[in-house]
PDB file of N, CA and C in Angstrom:
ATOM      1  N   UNK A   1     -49.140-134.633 225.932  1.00  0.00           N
ATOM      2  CA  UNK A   1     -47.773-135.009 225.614  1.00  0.00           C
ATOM      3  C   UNK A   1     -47.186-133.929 224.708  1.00  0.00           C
ATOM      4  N   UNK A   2     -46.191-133.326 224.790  1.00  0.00           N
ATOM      5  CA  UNK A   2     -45.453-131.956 224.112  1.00  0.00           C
ATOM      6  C   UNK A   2     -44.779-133.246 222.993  1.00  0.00           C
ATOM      7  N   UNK A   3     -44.362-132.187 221.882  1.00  0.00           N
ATOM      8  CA  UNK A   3     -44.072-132.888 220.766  1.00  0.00           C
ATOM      9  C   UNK A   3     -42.645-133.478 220.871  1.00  0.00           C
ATOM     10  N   UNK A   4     -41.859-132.728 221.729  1.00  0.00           N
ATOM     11  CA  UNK A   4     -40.704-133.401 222.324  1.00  0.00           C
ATOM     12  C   UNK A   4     -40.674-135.422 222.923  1.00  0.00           C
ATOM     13  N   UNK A   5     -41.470-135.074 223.807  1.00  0.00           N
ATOM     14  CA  UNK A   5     -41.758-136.550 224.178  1.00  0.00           C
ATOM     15  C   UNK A   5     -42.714-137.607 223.144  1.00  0.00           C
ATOM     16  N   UNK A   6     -43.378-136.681 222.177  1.00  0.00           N
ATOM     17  CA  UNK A   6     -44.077-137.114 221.030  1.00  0.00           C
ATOM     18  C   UNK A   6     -42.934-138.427 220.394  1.00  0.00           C
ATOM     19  N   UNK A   7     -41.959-137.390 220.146  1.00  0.00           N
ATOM     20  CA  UNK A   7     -41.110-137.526 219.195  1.00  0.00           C
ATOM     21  C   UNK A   7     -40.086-138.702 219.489  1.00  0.00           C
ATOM     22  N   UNK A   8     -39.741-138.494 221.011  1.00  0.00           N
ATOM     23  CA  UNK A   8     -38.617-139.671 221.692  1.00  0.00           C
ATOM     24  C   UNK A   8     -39.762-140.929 221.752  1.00  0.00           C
ATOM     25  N   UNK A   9     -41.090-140.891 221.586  1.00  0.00           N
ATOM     26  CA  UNK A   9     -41.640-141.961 221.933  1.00  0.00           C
ATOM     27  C   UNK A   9     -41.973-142.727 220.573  1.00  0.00           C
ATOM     28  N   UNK A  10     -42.457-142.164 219.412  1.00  0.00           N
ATOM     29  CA  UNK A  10     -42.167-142.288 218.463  1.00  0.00           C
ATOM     30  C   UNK A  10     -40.964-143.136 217.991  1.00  0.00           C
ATOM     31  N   UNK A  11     -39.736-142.722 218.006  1.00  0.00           N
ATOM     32  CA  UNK A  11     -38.465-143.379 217.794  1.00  0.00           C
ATOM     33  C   UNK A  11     -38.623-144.770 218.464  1.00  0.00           C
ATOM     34  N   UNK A  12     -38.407-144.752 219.976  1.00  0.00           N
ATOM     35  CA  UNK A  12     -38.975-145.585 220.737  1.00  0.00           C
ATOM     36  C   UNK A  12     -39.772-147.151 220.268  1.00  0.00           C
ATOM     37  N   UNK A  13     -40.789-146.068 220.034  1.00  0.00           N
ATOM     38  CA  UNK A  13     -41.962-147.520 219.235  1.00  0.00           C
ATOM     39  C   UNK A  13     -41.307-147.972 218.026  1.00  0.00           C
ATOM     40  N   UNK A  14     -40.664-147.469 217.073  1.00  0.00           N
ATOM     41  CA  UNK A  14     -40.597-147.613 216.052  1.00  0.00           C
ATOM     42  C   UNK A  14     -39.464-148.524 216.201  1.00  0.00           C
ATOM     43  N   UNK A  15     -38.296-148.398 217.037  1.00  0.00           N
ATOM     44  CA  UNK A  15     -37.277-149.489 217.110  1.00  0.00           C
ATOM     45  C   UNK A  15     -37.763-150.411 217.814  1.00  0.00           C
ATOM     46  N   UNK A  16     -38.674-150.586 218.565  1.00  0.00           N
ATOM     47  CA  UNK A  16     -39.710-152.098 218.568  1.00  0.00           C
ATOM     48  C   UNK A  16     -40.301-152.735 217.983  1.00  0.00           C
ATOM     49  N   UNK A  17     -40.993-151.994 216.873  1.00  0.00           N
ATOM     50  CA  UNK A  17     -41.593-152.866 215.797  1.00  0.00           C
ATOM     51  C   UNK A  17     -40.313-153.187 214.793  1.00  0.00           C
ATOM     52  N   UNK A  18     -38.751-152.068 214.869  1.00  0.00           N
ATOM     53  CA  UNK A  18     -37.953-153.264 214.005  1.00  0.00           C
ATOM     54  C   UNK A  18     -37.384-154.149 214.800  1.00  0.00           C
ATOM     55  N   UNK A  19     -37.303-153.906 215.816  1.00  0.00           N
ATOM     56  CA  UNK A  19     -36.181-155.250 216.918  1.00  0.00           C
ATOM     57  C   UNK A  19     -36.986-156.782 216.280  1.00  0.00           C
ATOM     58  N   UNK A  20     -38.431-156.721 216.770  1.00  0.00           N
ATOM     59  CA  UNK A  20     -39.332-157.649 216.534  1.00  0.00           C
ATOM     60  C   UNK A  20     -39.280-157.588 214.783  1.00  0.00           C
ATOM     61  N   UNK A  21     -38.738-157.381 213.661  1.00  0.00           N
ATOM     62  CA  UNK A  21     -39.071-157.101 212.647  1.00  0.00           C
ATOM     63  C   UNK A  21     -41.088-156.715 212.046  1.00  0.00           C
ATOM     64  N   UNK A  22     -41.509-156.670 212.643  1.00  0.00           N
ATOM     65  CA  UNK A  22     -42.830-155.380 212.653  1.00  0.00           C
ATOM     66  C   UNK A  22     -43.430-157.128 213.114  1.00  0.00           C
ATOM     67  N   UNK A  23     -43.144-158.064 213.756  1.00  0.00           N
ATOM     68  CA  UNK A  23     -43.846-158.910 214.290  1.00  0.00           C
ATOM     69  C   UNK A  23     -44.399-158.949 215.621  1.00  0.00           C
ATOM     70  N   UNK A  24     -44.526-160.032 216.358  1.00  0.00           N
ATOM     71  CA  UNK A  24     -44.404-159.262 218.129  1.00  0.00           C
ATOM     72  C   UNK A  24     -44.601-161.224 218.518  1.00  0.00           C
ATOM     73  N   UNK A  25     -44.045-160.758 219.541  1.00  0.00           N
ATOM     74  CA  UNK A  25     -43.723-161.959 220.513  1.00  0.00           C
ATOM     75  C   UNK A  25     -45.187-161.865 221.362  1.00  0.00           C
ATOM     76  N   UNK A  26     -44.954-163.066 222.332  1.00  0.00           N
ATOM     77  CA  UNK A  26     -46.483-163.158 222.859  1.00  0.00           C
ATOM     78  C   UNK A  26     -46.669-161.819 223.726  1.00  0.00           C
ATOM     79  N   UNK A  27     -45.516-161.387 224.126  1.00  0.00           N
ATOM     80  CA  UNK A  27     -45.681-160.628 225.358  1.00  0.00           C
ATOM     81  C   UNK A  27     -46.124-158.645 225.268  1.00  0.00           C
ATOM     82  N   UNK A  28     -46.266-158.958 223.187  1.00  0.00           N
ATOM     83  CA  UNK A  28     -46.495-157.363 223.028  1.00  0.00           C
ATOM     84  C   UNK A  28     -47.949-157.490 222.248  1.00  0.00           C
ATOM     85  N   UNK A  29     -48.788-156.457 222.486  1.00  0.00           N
ATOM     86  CA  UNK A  29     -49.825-156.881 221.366  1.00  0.00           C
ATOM     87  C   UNK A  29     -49.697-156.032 220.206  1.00  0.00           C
ATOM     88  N   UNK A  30     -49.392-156.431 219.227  1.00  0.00           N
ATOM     89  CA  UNK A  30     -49.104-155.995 217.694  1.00  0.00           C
ATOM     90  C   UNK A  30     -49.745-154.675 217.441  1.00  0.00           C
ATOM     91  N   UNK A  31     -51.300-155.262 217.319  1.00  0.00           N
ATOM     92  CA  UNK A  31     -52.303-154.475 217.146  1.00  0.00           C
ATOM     93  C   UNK A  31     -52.721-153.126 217.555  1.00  0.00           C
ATOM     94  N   UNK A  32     -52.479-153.143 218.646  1.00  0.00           N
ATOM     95  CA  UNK A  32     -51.968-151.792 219.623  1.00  0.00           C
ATOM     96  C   UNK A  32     -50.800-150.907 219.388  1.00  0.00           C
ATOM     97  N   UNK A  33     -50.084-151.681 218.589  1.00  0.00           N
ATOM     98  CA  UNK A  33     -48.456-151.527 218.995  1.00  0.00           C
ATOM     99  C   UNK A  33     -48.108-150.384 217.474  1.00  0.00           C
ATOM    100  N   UNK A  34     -49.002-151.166 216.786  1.00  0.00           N
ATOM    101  CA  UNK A  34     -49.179-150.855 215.357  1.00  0.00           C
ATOM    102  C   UNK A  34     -50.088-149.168 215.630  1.00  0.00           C
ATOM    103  N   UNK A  35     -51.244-149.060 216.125  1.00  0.00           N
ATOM    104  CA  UNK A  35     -52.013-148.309 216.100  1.00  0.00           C
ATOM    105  C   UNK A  35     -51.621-146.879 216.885  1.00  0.00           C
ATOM    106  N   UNK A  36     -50.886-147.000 217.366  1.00  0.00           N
ATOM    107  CA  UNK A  36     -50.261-146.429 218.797  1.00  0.00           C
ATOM    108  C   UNK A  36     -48.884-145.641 217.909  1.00  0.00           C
ATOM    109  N   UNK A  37     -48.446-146.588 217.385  1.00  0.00           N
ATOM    110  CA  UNK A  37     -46.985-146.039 216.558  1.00  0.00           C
ATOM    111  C   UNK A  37     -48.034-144.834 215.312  1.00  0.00           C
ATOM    112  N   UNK A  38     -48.836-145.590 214.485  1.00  0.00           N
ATOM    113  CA  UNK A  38     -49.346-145.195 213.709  1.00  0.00           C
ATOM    114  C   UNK A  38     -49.807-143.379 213.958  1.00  0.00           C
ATOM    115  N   UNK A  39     -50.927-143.438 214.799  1.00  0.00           N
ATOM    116  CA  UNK A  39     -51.560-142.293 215.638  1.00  0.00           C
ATOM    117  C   UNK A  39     -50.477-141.325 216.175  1.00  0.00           C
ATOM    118  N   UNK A  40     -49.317-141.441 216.963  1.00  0.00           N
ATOM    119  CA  UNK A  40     -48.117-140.586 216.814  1.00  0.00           C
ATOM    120  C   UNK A  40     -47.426-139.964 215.223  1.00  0.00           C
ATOM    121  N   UNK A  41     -47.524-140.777 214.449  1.00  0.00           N
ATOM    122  CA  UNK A  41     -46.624-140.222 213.342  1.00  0.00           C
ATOM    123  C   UNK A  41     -48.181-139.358 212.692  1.00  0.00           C
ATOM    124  N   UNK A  42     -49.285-139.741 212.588  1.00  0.00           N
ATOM    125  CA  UNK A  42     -50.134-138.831 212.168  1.00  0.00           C
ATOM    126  C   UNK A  42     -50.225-137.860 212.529  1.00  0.00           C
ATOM    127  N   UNK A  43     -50.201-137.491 214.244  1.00  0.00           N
ATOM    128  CA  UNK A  43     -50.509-136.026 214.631  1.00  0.00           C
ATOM    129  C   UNK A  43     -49.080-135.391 215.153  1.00  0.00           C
ATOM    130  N   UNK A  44     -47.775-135.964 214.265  1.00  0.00           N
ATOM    131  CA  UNK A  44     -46.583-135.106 213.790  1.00  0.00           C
ATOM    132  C   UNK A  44     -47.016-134.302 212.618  1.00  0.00           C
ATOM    133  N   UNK A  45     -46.372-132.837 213.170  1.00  0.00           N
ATOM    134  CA  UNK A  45     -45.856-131.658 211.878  1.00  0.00           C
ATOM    135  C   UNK A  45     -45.167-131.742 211.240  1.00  0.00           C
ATOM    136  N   UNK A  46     -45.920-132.627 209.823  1.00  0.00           N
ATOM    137  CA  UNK A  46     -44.511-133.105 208.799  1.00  0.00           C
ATOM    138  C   UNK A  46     -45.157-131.755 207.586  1.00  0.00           C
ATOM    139  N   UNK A  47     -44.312-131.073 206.941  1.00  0.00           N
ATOM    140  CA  UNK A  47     -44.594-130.548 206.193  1.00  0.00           C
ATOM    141  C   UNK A  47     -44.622-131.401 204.398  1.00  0.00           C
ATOM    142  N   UNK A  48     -45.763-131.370 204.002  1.00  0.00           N
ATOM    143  CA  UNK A  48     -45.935-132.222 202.845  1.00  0.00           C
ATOM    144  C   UNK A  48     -44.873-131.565 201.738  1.00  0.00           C
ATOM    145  N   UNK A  49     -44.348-132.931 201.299  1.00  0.00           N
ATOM    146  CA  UNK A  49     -43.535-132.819 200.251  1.00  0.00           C
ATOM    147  C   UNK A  49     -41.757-132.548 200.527  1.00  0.00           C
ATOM    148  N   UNK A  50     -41.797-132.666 202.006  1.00  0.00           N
ATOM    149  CA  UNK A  50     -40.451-132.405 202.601  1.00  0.00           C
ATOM    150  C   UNK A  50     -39.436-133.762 202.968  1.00  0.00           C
ATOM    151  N   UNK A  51     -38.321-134.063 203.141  1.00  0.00           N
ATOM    152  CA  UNK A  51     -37.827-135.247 203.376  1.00  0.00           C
ATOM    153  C   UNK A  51     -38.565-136.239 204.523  1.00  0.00           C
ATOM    154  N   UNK A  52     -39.115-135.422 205.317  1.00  0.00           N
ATOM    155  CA  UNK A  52     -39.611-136.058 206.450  1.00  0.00           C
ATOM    156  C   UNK A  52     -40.668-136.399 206.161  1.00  0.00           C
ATOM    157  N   UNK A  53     -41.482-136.189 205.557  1.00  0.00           N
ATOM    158  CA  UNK A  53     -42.772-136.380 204.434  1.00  0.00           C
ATOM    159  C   UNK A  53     -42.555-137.961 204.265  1.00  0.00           C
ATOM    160  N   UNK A  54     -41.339-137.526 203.273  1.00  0.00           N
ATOM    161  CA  UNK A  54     -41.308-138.931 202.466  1.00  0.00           C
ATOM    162  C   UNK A  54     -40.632-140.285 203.506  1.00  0.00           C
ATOM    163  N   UNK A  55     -39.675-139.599 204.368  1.00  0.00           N
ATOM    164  CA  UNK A  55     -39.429-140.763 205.240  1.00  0.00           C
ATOM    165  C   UNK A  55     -40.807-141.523 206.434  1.00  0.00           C
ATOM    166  N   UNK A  56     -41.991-140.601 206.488  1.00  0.00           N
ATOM    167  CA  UNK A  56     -42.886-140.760 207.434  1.00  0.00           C
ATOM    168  C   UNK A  56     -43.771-141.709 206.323  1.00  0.00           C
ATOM    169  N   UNK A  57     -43.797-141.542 204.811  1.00  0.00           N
ATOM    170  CA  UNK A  57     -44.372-142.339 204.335  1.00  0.00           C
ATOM    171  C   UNK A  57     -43.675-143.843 204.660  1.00  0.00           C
ATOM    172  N   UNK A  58     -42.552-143.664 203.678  1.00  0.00           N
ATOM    173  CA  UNK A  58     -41.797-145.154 204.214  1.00  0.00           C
ATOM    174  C   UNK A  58     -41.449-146.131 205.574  1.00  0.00           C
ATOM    175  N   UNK A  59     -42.071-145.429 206.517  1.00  0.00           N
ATOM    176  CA  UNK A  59     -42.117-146.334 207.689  1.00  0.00           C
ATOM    177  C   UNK A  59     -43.035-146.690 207.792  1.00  0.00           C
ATOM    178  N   UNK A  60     -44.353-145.523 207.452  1.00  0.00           N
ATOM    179  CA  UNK A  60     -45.673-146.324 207.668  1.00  0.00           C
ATOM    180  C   UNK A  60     -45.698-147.580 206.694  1.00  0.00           C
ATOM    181  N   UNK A  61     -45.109-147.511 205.378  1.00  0.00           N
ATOM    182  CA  UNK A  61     -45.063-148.404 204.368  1.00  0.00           C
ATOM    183  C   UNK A  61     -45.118-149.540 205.501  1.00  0.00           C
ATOM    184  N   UNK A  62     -43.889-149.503 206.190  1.00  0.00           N
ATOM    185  CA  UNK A  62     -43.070-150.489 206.652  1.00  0.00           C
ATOM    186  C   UNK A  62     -43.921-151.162 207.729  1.00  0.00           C
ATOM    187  N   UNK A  63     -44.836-150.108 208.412  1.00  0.00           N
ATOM    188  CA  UNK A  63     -45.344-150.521 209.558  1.00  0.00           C
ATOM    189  C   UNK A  63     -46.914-151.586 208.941  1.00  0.00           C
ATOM    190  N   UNK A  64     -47.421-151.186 208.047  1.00  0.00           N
ATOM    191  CA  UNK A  64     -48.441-152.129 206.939  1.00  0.00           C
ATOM    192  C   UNK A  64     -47.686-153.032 206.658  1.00  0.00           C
ATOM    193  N   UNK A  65     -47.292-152.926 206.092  1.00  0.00           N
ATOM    194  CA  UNK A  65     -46.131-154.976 205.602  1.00  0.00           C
ATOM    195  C   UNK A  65     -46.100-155.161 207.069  1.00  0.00           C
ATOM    196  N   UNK A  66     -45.208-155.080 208.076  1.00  0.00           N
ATOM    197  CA  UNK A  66     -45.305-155.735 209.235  1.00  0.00           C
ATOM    198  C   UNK A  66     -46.976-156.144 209.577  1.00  0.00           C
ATOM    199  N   UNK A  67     -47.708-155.565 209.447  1.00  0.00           N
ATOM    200  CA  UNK A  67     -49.373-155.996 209.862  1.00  0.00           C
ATOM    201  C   UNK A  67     -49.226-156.820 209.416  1.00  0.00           C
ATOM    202  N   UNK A  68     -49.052-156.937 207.783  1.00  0.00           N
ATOM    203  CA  UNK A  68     -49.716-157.985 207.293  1.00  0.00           C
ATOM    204  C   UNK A  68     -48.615-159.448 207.096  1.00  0.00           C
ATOM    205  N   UNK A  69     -47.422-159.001 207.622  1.00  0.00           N
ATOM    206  CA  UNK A  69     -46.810-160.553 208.004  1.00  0.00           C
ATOM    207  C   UNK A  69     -47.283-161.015 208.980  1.00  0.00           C
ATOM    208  N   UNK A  70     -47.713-160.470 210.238  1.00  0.00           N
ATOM    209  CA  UNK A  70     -48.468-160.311 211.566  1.00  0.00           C
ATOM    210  C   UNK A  70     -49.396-161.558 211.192  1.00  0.00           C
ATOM    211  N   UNK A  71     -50.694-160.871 210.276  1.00  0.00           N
ATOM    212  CA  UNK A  71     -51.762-161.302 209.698  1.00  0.00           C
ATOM    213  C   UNK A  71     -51.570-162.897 209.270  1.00  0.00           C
ATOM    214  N   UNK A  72     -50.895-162.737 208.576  1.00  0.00           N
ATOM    215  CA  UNK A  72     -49.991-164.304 207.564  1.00  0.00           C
ATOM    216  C   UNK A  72     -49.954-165.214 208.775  1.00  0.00           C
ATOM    217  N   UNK A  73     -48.646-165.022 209.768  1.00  0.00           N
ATOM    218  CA  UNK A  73     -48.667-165.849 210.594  1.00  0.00           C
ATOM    219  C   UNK A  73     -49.614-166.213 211.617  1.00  0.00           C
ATOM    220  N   UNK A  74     -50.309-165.318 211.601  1.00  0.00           N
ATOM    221  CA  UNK A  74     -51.483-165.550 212.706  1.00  0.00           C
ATOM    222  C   UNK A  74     -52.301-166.182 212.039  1.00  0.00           C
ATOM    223  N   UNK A  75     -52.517-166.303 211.053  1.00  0.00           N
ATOM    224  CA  UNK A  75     -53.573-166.955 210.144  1.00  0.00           C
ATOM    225  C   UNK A  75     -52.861-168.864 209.582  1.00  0.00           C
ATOM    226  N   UNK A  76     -51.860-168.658 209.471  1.00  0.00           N
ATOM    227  CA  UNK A  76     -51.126-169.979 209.611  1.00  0.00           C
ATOM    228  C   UNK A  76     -51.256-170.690 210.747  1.00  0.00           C
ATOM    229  N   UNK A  77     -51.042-170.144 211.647  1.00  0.00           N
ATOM    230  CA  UNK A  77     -51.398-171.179 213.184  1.00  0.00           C
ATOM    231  C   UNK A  77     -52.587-171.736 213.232  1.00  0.00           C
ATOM    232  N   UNK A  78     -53.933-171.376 212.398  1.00  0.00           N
ATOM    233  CA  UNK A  78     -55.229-171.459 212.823  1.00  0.00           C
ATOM    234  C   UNK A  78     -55.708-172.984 212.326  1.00  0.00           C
ATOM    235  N   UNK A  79     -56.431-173.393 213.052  1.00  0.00           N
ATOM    236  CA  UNK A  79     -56.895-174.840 212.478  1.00  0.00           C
ATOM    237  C   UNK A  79     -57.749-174.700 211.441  1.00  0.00           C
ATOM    238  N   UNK A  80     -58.097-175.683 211.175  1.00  0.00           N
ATOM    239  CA  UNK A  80     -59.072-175.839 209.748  1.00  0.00           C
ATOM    240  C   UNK A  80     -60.573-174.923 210.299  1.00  0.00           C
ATOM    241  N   UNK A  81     -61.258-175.906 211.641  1.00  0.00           N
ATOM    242  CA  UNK A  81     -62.564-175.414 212.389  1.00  0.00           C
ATOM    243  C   UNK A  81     -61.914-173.945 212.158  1.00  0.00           C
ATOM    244  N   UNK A  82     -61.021-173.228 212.632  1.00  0.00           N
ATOM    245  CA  UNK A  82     -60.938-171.769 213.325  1.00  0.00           C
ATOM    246  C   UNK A  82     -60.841-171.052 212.019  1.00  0.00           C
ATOM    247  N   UNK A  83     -60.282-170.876 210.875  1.00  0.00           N
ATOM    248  CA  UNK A  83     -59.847-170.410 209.684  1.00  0.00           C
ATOM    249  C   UNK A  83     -61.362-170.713 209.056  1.00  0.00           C
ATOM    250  N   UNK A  84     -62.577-171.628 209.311  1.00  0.00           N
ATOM    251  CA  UNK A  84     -63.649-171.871 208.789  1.00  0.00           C
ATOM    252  C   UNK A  84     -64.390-170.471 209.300  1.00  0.00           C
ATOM    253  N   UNK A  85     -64.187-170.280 210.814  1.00  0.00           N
ATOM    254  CA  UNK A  85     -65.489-169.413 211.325  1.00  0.00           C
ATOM    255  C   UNK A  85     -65.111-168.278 210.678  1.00  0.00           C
ATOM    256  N   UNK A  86     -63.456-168.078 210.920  1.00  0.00           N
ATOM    257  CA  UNK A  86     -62.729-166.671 210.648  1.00  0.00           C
ATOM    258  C   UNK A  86     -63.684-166.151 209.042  1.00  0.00           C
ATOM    259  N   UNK A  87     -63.462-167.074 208.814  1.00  0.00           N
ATOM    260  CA  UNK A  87     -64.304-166.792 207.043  1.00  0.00           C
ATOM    261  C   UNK A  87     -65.222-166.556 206.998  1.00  0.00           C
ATOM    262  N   UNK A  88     -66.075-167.263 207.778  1.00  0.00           N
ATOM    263  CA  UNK A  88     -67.313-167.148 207.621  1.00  0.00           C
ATOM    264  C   UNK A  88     -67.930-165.489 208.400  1.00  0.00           C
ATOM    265  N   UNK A  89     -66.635-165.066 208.957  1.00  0.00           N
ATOM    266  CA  UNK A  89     -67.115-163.484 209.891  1.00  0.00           C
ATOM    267  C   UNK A  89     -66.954-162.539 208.996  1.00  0.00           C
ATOM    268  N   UNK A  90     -65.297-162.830 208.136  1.00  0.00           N
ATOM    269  CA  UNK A  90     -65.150-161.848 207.262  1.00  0.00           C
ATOM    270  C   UNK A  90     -65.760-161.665 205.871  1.00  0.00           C
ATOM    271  N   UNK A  91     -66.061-162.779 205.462  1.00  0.00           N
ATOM    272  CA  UNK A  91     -66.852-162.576 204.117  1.00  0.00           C
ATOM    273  C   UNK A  91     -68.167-161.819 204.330  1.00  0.00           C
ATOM    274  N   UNK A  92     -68.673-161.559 205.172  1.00  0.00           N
ATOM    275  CA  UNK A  92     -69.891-161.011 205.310  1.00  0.00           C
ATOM    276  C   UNK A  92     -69.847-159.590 205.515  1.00  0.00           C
ATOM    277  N   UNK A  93     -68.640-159.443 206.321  1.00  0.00           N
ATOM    278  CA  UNK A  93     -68.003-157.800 206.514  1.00  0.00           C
ATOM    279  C   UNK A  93     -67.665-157.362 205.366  1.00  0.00           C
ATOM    280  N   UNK A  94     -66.959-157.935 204.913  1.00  0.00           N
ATOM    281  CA  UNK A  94     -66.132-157.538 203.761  1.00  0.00           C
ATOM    282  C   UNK A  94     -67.371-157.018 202.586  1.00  0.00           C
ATOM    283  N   UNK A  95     -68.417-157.962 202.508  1.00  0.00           N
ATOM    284  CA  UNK A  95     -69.247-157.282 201.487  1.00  0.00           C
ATOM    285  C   UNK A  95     -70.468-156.325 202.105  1.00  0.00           C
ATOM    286  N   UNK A  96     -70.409-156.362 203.469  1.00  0.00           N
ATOM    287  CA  UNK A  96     -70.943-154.847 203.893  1.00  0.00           C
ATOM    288  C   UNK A  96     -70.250-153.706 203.631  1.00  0.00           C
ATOM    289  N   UNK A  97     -69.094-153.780 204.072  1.00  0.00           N
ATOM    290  CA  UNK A  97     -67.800-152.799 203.157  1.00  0.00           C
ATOM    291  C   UNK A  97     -68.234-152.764 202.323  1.00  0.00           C
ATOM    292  N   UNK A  98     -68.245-153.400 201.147  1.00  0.00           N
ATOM    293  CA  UNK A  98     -68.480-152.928 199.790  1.00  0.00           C
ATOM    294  C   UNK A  98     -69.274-152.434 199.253  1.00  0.00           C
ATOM    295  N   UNK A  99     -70.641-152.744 200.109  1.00  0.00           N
ATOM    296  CA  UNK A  99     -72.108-151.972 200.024  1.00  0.00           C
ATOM    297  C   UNK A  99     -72.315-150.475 200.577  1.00  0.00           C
ATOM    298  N   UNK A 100     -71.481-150.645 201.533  1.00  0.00           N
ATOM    299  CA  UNK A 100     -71.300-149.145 202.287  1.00  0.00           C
ATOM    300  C   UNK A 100     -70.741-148.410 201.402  1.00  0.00           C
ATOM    301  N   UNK A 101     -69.412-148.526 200.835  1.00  0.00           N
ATOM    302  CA  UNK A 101     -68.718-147.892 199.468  1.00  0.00           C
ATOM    303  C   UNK A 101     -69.318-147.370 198.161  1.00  0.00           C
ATOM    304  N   UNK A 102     -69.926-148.203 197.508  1.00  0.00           N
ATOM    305  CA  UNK A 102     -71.027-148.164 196.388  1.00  0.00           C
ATOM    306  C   UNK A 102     -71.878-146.854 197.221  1.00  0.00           C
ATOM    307  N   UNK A 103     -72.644-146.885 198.111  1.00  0.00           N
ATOM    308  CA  UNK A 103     -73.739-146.004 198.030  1.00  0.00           C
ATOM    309  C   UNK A 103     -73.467-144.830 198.458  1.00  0.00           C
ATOM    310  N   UNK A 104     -71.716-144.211 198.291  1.00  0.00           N
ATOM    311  CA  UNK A 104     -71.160-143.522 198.843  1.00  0.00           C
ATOM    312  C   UNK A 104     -70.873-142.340 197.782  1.00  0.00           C
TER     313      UNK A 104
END
């Protein structure tokens, strides 16, 4: 992909995650949507410390808060049973993370 079409696709994604305010309807998957937008603005030539710098920070800002309203509501729908297992997957990750970190 030339940085031209980089760039129109970029825009593109990015007025989808605001149409949806960085949420997504059933018919988009977030997660993708998020990662995909993300991975374009990384392997843009922003020169550090330049306006575009700072505006590439503030969307990604933007595109993290949208995850994590994402997160919120998806986690609100969940029943008691489902929000039980969910816990019971991440607490265990979460402190492998932390073990991995420490011996780092």
């Amino acid at each position: 992909m030339n940085v031209h079409n980089k760039a129109q696709t970029l825009v593109a994604l990015q007025l989808v995650l605001e149409e949806y305010r960085y949420g997504a309807v059933s018919t988009i998957h977030l997660p993708s949507l998020l990662r995909t937008t993300l991975g374009l603005m990384e392997s843009s030539k922003v020169v550090e410390g330049s306006a575009d710098a700072e505006a590439m920070i503030e969307k990604t800002c933007k595109i993290f808060e949208g995850g994590k309203i994402f997160i919120v509501r998806f986690i609100i729908t969940l029943t008691r049973t489902q929000l039980s297992l969910l816990c019971g997957i991440l607490v265990p990750l979460f402190a492998l993370i932390l073990v991995e970190q420490r011996e780092e």
